[in-house]
Protein backbone atom coordinates (compact mmCIF):
# COMPACT_ATOMS: atom_id res chain seq x y z
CA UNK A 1 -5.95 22.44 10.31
CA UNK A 2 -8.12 23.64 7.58
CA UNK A 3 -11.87 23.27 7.31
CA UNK A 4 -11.70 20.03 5.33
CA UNK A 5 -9.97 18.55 7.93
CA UNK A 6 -12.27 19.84 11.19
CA UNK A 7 -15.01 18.63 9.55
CA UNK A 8 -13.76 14.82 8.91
CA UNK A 9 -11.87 14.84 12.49
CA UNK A 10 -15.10 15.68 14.12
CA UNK A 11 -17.21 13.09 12.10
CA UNK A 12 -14.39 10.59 13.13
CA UNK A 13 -14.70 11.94 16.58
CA UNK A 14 -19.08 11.00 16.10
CA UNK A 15 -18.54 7.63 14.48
CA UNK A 16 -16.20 6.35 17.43
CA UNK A 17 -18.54 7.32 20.22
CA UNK A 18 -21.69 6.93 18.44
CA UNK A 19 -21.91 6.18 14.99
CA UNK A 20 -22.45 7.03 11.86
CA UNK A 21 -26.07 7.28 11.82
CA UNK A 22 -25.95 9.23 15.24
CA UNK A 23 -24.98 12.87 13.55
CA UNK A 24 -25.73 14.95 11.20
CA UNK A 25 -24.34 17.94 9.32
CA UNK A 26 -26.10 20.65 11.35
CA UNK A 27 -24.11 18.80 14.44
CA UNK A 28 -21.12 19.26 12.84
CA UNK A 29 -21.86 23.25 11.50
CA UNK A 30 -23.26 23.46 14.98
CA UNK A 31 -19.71 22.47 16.49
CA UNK A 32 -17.53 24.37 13.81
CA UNK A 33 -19.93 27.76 14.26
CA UNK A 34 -20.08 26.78 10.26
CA UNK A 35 -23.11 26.60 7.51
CA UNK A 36 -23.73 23.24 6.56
CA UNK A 37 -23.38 24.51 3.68
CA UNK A 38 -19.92 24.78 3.95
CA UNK A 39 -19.80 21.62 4.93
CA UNK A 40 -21.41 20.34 1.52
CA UNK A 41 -19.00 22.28 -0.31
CA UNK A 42 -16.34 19.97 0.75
CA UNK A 43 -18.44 17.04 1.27
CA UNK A 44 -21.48 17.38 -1.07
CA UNK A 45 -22.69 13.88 0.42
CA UNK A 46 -22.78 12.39 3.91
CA UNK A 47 -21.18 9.57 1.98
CA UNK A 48 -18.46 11.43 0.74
CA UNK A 49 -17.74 12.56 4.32
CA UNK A 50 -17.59 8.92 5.64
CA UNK A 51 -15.34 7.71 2.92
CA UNK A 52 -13.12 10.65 3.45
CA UNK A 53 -13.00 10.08 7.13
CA UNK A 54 -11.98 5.79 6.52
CA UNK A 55 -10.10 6.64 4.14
CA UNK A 56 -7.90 9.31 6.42
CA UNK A 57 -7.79 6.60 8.69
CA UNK A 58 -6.29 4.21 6.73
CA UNK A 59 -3.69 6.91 5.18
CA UNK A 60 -2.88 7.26 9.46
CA UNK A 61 -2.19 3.67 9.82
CA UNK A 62 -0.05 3.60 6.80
CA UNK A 63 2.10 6.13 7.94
CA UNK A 64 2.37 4.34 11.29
CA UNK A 65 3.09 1.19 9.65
CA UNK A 66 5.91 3.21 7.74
CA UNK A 67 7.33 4.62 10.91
CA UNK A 68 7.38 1.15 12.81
CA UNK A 69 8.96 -0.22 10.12
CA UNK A 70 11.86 2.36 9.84
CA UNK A 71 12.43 2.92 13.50
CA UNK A 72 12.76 -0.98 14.68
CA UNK A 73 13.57 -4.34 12.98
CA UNK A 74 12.42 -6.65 15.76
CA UNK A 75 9.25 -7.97 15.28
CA UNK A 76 8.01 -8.36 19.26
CA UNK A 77 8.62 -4.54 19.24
CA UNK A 78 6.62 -3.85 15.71
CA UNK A 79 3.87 -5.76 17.01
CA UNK A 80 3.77 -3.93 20.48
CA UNK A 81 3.90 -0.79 18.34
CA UNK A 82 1.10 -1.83 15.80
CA UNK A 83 -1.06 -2.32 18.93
CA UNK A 84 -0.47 0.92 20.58
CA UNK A 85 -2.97 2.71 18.96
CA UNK A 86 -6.34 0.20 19.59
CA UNK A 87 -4.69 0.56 23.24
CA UNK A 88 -4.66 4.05 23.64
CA UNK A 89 -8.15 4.13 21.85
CA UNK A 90 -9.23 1.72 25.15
CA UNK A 91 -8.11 4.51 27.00
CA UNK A 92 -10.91 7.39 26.26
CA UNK A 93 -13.29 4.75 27.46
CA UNK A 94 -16.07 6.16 25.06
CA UNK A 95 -14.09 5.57 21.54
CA UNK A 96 -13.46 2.07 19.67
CA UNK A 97 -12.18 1.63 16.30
CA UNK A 98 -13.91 3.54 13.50
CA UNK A 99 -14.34 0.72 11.17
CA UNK A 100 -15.04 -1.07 14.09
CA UNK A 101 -17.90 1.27 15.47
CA UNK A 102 -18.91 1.09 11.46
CA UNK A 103 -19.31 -2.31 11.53
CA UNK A 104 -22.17 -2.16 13.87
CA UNK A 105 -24.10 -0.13 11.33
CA UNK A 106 -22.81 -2.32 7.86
CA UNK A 107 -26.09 -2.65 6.54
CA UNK A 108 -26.73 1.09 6.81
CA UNK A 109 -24.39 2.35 5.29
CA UNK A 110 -23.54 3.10 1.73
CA UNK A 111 -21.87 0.78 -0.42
CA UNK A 112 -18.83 3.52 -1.13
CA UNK A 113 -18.42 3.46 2.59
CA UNK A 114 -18.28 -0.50 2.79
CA UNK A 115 -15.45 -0.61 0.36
CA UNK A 116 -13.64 1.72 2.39
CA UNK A 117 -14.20 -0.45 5.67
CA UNK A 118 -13.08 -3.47 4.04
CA UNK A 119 -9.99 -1.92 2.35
CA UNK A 120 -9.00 -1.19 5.81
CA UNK A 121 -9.97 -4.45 7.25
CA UNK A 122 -7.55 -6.30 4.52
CA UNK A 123 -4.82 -4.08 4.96
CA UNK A 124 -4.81 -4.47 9.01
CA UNK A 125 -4.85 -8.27 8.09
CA UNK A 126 -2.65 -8.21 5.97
CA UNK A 127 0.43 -6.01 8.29
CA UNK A 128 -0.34 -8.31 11.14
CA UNK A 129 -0.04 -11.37 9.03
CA UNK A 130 3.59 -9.99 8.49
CA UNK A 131 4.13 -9.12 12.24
CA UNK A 132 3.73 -12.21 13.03
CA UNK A 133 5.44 -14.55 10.17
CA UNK A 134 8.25 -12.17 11.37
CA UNK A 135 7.74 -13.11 15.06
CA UNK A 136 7.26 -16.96 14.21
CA UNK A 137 10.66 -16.67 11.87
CA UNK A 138 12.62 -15.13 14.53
CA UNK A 139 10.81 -18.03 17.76
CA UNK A 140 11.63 -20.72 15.32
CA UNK A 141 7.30 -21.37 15.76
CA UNK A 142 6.11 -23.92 14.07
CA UNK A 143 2.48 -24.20 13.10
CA UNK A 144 -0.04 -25.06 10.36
CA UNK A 145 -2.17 -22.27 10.73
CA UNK A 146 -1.85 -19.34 8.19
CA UNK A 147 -0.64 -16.36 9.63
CA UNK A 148 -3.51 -14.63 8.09
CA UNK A 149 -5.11 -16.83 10.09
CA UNK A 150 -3.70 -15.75 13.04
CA UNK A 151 -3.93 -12.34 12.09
CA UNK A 152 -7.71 -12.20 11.31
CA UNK A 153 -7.98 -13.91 15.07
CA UNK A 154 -6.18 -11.33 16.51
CA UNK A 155 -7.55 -7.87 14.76
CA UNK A 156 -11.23 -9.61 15.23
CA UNK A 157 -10.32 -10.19 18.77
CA UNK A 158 -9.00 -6.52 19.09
CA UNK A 159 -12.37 -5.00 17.83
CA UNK A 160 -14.69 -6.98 19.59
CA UNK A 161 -12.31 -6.51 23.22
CA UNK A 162 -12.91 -2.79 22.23
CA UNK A 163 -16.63 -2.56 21.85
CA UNK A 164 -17.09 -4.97 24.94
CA UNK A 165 -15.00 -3.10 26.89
CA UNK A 166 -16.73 0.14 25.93
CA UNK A 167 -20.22 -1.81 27.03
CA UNK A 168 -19.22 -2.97 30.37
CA UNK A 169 -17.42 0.30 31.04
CA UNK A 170 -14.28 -1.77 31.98
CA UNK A 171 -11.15 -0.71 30.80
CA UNK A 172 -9.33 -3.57 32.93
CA UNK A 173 -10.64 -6.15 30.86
CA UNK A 174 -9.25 -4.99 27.74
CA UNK A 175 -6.23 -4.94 29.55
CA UNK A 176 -6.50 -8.57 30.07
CA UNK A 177 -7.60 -9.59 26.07
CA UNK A 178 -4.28 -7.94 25.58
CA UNK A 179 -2.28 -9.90 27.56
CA UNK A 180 -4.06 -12.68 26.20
CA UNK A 181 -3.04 -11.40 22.78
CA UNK A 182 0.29 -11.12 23.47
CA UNK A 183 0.54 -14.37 24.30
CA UNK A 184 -0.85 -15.28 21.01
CA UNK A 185 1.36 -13.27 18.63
CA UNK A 186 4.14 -14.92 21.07
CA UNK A 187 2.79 -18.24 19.87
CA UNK A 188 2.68 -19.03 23.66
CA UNK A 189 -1.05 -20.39 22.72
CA UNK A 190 -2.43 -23.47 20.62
CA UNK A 191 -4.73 -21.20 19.04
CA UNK A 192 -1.59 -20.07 16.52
């Protein structure tokens, strides 16, 4: 990993546990044993840093989305898969989504950054949507709401399930919102 890439993973690393607004260069050159000036030499604003940093994370997901795709045709198994990592994120109990933890601080945060958050927003919509117009295909499902819809419901109930669960220090009951969105992408619910 070069130095580019230590510096955005441990920004990502301060965003997810406590924000963007929580750090600062000198706690990243701190970590590294670095100048922050060799942080600015890759990152001449904190800006640039954060957009970096979303913008990683959305080249992450794409890739996943990439390798789901390729590896598996059924739909109930590309949605189990696209959920994987917001699961495994409930694991550390201290992380939740990065756009997710940046959403707390919207108003904050530079407009470069906000593009970045919403790009990533739309493009999580956007996969689920075709998750589950896949899954509904396949169940024969019929229903008058949009599977945008649907998958705006779902991603907005995966964030917020995150950042609760990361308040009440309860890892069992984002647990139970995913069972709860199973049954939703399973169109086992009226809410689809």
């Amino acid at each position: 990993m070069d130095t580019a890439d230590e510096i955005m993973t441990l920004a990502q690393n301060f965003i997810q546990t406590g924000g963007y607004n929580a750090f600062s260069y000198k706690d990243i050159a701190d970590k590294l044993g670095i100048k922050t000036s060799s942080i600015h030499y890759h990152f001449p604003k904190k800006a640039d840093l954060g957009c970096a940093v979303i913008e990683r994370y959305i080249k992450d997901f794409k890739q996943l989305k990439l390798i789901i795709n390729d590896e598996t045709q059924d739909p109930k198994e590309r949605f189990e898969r696209y959920l994987k990592p917001f699961i495994e994120t409930d694991h550390t109990g201290t992380k939740i989504c990065l756009c997710g933890a940046l959403g707390g601080e919207l108003f904050s945060l530079p407009e470069s950054m906000r593009k970045s958050m919403n790009d990533f927003f739309c493009f999580h919509e956007e996969w689920l949507s075709q998750i589950l117009l896949e899954i509904r295909a396949e169940k024969n499902i019929n229903t008058t709401e949009p599977s945008l819809v649907s998958a705006q419901y779902i991603f907005s109930t995966l964030q917020g399930a995150l950042l609760i669960a990361r308040s009440k220090n309860n890892n069992d009951f984002f647990r139970q919102i995913i069972k709860l969105i199973r049954l939703e992408a399973l169109g086992h619910s009226n809410h689809l």
